[in-house]
Protein backbone atom coordinates (compact mmCIF):
# COMPACT_ATOMS: atom_id res chain seq x y z
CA UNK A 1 81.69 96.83 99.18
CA UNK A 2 80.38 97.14 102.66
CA UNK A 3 77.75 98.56 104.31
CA UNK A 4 78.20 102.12 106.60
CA UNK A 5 79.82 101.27 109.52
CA UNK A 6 81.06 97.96 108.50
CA UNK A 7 84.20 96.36 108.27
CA UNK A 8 86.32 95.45 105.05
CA UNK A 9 89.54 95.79 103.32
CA UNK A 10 90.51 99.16 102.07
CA UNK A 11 90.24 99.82 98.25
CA UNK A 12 92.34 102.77 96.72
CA UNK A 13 91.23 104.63 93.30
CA UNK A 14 93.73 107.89 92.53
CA UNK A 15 92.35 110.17 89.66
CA UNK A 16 94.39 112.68 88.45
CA UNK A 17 94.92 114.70 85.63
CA UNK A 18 97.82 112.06 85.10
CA UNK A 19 97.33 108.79 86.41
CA UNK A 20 94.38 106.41 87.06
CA UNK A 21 95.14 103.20 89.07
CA UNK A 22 91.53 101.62 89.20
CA UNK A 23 90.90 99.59 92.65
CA UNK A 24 94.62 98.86 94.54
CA UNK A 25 93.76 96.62 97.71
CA UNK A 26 95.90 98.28 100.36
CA UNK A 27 97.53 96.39 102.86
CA UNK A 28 94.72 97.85 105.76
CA UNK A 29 90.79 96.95 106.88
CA UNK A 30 88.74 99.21 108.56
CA UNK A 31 84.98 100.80 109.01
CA UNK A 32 83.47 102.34 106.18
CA UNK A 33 82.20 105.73 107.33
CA UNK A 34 79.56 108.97 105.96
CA UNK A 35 80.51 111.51 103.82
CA UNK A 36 81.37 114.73 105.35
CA UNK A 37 80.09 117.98 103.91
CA UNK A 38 83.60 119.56 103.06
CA UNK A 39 84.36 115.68 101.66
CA UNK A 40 81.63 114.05 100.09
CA UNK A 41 82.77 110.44 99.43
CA UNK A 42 83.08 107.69 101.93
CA UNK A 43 85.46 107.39 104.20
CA UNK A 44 87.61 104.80 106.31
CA UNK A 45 87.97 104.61 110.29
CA UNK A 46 90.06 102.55 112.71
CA UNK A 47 92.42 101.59 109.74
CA UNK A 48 94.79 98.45 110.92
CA UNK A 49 96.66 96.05 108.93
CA UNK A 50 94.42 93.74 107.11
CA UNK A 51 93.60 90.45 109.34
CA UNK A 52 94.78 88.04 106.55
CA UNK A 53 98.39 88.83 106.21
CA UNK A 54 98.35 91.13 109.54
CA UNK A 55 101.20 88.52 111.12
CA UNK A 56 102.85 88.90 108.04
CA UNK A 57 102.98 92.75 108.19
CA UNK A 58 105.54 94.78 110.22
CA UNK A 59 103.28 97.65 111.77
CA UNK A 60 105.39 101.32 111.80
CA UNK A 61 104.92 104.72 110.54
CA UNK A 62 105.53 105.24 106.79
C-alpha cells in the first residue's frame, strides 16, 4: 500500500454478489489518488505497464 499520490503496482479486488477474487496484481503501476464524492474509494492515475516486466509487455488497447 502506498501513500496518496504515490506510485505502486495496481491491486484488483471484484465483489459481487457472485465472485470474490481477493488482491489480483494487474499487469499496470500508477499514482494512488482521493476518493471522489460520487466514488468513495481510492483511485489510480497515469496507469502504465508495470516497470518490472514493462519490456516484457506488448502495450495496445484491450
Amino acid at each position: 500500500l502506498v501513500s496518496m499520490g504515490g506510485t505502486g503496482r495496481v491491486k484488483l479486488y471484484t465483489l459481487t454478489k457472485e465472485f470474490f477474487v481477493p488482491g489480483f496484481l494487474e499487469r499496470d503501476e500508477g499514482e494512488r489518488e482521493p476518493p471522489y464524492v460520487k466514488y468513495p474509494w481510492d483511485g489510480v492515475s497515469g496507469v502504465r505497464p508495470y516497470h518490472a516486466i514493462a519490456s516484457q509487455t506488448t502495450v495496445g488497447v484491450y
